[in-house]
N, C-alpha and C. Protein backbone atom coordinates (compact mmCIF):
# COMPACT_ATOMS: atom_id res chain seq x y z
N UNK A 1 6.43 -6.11 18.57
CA UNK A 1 6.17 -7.00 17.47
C UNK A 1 6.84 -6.45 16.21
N UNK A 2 7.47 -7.31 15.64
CA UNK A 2 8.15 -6.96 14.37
C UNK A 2 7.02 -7.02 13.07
N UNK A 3 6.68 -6.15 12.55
CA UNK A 3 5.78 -6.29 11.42
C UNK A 3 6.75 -6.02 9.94
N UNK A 4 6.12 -6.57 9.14
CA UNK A 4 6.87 -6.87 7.78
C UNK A 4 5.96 -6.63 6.78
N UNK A 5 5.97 -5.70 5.68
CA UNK A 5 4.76 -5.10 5.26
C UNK A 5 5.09 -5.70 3.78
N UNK A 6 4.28 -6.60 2.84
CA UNK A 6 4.54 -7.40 2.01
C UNK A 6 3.66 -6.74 0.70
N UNK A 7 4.18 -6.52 -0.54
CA UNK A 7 3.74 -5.91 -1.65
C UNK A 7 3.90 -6.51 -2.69
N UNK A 8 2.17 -7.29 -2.98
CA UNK A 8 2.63 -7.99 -4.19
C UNK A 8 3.03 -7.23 -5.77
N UNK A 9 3.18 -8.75 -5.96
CA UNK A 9 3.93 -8.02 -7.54
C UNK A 9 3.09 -6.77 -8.14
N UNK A 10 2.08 -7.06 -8.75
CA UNK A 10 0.81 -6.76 -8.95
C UNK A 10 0.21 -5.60 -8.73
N UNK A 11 0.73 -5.14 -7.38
CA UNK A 11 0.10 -4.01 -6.54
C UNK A 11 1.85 -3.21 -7.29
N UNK A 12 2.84 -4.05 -7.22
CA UNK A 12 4.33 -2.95 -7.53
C UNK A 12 3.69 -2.56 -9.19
N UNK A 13 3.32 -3.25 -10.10
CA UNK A 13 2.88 -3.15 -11.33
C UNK A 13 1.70 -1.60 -11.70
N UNK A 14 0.55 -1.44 -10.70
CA UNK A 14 0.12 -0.55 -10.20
C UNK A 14 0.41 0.66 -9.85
N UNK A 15 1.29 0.74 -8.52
CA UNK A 15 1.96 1.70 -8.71
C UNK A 15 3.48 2.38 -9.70
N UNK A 16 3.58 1.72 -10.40
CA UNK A 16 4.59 1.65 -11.78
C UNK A 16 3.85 2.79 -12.45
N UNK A 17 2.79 1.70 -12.59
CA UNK A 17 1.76 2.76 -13.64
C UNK A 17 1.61 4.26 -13.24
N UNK A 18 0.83 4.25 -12.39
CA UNK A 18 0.50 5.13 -11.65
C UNK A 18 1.73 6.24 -11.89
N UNK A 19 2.82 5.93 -11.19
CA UNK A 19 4.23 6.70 -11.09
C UNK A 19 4.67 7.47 -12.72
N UNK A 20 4.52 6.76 -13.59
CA UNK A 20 4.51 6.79 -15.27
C UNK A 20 3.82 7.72 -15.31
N UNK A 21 2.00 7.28 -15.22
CA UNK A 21 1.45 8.51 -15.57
C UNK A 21 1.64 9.78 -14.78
N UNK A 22 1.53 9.95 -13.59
CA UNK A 22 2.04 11.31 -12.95
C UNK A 22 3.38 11.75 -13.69
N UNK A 23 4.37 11.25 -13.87
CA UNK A 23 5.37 12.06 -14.77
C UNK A 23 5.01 12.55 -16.07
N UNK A 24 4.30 11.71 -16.75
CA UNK A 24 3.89 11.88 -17.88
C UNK A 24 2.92 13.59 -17.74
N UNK A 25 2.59 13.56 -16.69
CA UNK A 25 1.45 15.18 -16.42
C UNK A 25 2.49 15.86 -16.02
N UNK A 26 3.30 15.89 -15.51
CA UNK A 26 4.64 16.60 -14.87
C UNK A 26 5.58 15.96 -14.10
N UNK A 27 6.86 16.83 -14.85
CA UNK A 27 8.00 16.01 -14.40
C UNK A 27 8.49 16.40 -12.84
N UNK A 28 8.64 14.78 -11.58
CA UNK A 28 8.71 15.19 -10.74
C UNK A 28 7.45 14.99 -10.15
N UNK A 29 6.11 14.81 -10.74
CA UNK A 29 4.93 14.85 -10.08
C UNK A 29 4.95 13.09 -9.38
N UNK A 30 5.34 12.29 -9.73
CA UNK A 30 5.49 11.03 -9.92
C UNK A 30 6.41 10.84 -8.32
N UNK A 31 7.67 10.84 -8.37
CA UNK A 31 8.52 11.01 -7.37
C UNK A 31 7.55 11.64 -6.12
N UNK A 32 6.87 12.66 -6.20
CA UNK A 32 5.69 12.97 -4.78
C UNK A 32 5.53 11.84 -4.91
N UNK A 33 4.39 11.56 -5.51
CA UNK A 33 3.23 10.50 -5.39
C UNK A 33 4.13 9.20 -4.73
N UNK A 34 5.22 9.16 -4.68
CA UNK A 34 6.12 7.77 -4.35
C UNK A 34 6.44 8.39 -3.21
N UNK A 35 6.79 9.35 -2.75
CA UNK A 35 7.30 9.67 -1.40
C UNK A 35 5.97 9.49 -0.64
N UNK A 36 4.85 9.98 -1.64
CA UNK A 36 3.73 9.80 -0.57
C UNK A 36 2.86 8.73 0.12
N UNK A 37 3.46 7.92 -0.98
CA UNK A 37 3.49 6.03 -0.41
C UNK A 37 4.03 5.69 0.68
N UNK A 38 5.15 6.18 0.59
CA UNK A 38 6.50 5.83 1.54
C UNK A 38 5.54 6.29 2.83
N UNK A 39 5.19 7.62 2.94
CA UNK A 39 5.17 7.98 4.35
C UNK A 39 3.94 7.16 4.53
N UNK A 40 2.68 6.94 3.64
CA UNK A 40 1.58 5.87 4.46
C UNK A 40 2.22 4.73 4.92
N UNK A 41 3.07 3.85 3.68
CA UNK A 41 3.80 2.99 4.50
C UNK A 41 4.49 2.84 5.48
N UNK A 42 5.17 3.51 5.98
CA UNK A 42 5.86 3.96 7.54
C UNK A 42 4.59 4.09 8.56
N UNK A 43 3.70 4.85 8.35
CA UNK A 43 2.83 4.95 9.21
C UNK A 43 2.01 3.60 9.37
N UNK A 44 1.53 2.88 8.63
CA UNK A 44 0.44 1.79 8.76
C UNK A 44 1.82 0.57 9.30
N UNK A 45 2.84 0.95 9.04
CA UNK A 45 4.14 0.12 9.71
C UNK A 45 3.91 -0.02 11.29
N UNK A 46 4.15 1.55 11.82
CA UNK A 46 4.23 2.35 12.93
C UNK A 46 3.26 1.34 13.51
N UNK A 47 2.01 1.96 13.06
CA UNK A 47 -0.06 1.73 13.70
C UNK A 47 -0.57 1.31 12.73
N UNK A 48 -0.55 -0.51 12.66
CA UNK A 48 -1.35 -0.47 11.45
C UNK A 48 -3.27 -0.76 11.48
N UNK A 49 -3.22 -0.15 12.92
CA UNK A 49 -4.61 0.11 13.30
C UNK A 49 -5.04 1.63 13.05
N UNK A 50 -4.45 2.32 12.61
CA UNK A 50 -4.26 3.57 12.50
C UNK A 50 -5.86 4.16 11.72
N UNK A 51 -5.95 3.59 10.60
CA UNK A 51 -6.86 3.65 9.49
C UNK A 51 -7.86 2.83 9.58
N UNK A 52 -9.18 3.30 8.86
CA UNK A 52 -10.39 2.94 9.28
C UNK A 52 -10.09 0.82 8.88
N UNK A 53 -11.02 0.45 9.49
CA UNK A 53 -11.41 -1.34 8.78
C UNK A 53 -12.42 -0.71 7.50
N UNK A 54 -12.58 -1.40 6.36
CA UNK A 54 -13.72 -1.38 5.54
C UNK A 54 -14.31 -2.56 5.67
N UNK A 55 -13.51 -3.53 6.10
CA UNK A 55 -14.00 -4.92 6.26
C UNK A 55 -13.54 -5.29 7.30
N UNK A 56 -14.21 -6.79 7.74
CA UNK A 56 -14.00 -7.37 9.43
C UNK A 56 -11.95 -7.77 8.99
N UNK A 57 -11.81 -8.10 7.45
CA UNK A 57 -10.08 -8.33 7.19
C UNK A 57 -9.10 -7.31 6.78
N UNK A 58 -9.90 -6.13 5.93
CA UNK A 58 -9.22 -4.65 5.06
C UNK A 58 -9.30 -3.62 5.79
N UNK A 59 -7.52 -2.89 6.14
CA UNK A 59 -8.34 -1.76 6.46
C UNK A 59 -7.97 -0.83 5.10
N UNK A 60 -8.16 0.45 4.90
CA UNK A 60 -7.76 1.46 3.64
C UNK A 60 -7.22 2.71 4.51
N UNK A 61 -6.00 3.64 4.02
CA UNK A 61 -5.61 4.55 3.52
C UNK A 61 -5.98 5.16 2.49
N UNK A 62 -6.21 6.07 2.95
CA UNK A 62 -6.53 7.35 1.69
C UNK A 62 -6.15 8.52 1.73
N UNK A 63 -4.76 8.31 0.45
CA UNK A 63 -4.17 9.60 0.18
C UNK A 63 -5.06 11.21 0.21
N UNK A 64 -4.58 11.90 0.62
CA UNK A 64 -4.82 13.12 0.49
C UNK A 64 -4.22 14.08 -0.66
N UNK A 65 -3.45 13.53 -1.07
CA UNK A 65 -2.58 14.50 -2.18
C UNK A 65 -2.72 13.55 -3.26
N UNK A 66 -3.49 12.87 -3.32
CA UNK A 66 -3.39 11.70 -4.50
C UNK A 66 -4.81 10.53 -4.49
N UNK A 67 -5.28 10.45 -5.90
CA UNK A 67 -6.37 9.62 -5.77
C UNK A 67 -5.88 8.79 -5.85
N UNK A 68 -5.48 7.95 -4.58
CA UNK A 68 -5.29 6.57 -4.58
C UNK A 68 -5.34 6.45 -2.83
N UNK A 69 -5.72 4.73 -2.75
CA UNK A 69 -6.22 4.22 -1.61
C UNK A 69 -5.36 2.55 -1.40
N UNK A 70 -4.88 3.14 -0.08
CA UNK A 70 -4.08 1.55 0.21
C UNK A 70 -4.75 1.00 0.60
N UNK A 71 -5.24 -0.14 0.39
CA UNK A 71 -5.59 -0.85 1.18
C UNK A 71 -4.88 -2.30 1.67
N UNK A 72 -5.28 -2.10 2.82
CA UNK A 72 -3.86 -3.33 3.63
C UNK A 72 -4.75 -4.66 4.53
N UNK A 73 -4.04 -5.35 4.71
CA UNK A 73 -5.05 -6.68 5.46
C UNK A 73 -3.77 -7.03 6.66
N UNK A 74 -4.07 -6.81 7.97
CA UNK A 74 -2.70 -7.25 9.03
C UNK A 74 -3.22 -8.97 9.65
N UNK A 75 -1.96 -9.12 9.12
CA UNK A 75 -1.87 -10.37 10.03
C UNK A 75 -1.13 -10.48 11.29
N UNK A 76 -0.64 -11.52 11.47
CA UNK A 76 -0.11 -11.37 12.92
C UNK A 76 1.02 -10.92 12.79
N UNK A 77 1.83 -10.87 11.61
CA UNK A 77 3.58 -10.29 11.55
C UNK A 77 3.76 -9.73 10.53
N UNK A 78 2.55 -10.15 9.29
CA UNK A 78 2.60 -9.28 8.19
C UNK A 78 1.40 -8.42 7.94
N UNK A 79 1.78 -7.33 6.77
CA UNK A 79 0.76 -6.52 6.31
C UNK A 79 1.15 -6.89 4.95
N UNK A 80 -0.24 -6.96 4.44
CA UNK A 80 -0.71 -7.26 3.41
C UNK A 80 -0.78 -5.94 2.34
N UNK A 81 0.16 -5.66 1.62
CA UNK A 81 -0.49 -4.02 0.81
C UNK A 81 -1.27 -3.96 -0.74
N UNK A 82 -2.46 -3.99 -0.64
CA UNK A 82 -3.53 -3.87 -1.72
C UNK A 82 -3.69 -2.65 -2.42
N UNK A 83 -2.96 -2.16 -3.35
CA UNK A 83 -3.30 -0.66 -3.27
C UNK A 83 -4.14 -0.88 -4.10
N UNK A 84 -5.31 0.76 -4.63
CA UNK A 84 -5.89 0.40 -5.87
C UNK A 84 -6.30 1.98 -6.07
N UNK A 85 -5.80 2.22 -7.26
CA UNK A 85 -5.59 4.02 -7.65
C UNK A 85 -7.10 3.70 -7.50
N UNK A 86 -7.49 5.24 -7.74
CA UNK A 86 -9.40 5.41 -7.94
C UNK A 86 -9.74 5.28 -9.03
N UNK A 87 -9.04 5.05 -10.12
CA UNK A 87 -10.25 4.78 -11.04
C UNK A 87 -10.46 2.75 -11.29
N UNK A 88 -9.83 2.25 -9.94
CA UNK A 88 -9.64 1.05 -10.18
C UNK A 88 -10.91 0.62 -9.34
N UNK A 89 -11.28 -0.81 -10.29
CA UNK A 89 -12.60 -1.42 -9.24
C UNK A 89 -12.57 -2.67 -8.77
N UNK A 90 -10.72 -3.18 -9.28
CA UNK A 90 -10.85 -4.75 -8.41
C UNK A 90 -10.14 -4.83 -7.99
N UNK A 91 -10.15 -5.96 -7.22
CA UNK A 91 -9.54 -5.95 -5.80
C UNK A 91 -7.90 -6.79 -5.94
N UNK A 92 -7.37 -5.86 -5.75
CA UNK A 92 -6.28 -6.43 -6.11
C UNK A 92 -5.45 -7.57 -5.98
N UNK A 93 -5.92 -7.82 -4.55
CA UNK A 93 -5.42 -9.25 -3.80
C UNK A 93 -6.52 -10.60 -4.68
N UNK A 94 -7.06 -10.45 -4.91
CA UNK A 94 -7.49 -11.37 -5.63
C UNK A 94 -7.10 -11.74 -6.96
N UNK A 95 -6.84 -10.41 -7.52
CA UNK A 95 -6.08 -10.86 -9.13
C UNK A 95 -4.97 -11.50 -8.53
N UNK A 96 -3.79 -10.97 -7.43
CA UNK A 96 -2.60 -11.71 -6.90
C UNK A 96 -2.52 -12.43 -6.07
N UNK A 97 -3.44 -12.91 -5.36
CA UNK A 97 -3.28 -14.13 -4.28
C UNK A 97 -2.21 -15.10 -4.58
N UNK A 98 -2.53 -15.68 -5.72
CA UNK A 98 -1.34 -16.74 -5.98
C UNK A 98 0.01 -16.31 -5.80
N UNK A 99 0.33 -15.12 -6.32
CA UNK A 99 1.88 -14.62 -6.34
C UNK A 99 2.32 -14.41 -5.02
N UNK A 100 3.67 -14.52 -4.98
CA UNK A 100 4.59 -14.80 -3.73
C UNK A 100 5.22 -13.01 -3.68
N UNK A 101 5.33 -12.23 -2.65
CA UNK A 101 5.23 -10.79 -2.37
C UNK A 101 6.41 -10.69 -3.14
N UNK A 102 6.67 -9.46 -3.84
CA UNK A 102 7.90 -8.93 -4.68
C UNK A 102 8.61 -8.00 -3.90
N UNK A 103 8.09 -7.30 -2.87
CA UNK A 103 8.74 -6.31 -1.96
C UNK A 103 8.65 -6.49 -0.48
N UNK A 104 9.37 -5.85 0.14
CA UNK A 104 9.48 -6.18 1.53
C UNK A 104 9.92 -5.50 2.20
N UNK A 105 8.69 -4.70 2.80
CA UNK A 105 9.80 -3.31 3.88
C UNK A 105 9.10 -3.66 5.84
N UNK A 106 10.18 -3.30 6.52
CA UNK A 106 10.16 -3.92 7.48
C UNK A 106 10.70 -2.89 8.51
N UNK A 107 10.21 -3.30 10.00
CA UNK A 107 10.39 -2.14 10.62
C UNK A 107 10.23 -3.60 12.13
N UNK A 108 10.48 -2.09 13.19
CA UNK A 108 10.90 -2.94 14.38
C UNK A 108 9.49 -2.33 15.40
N UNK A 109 8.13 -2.50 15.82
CA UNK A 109 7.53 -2.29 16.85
C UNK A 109 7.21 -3.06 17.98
N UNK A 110 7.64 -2.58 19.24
CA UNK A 110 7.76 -4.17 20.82
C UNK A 110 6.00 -3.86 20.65
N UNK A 111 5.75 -4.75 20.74
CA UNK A 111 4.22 -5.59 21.07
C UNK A 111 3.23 -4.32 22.10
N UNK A 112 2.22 -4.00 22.33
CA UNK A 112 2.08 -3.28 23.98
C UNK A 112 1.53 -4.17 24.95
């Protein structure tokens, strides 16, 4: 199955921030925190059963090197990416539902 992992605007706006302030504490600290996206994203690509459900629709990632938590919703070809740093308390897909995904990373897994 080909999965296609979709990032709304909203959630890119988020981690913007996020990326800003880590440089802003040290230069270079920012660039981790983005590589360390990358590799959850590859992985929840890979298995995106990988990570716990919080809900019967969400499941979450949670950084280890970083207070922040993905949270993702799979559909049948896409993933949904919700992130929301920790000091955040809403849900992100709901401020963006309306918006049409701004990013798009994509990968190749055959079905089992």
């Amino acid at each position: 199955m080909r999965y296609q992992i979709l990032i709304l605007p909203c959630v890119e706006d988020d981690i913007e921030d996020a990326y800003n302030w880590y440089e802003e504490k040290q230069n270079g600290l920012g660039e981790l925190f983005l590589k360390d996206l990358i590799i959850y994203y590859v992985r929840i690509q890979k298995d995106p059963e990988i990570f716990n459900k919080v809900t019967a629709h969400f499941c979450q990632a949670r950084s280890r090197r970083f207070p922040y938590v993905i949270i993702y919703e799979i559909l049948t070809t896409e993933i949904y990416i919700n992130s929301e740093s920790a000091s955040s308390s809403t849900c992100l897909k709901d401020k963006c539902a309306h918006l049409p995904a701004k990013h798009t990373l994509q990968t190749n897994r055959q079905a089992s």
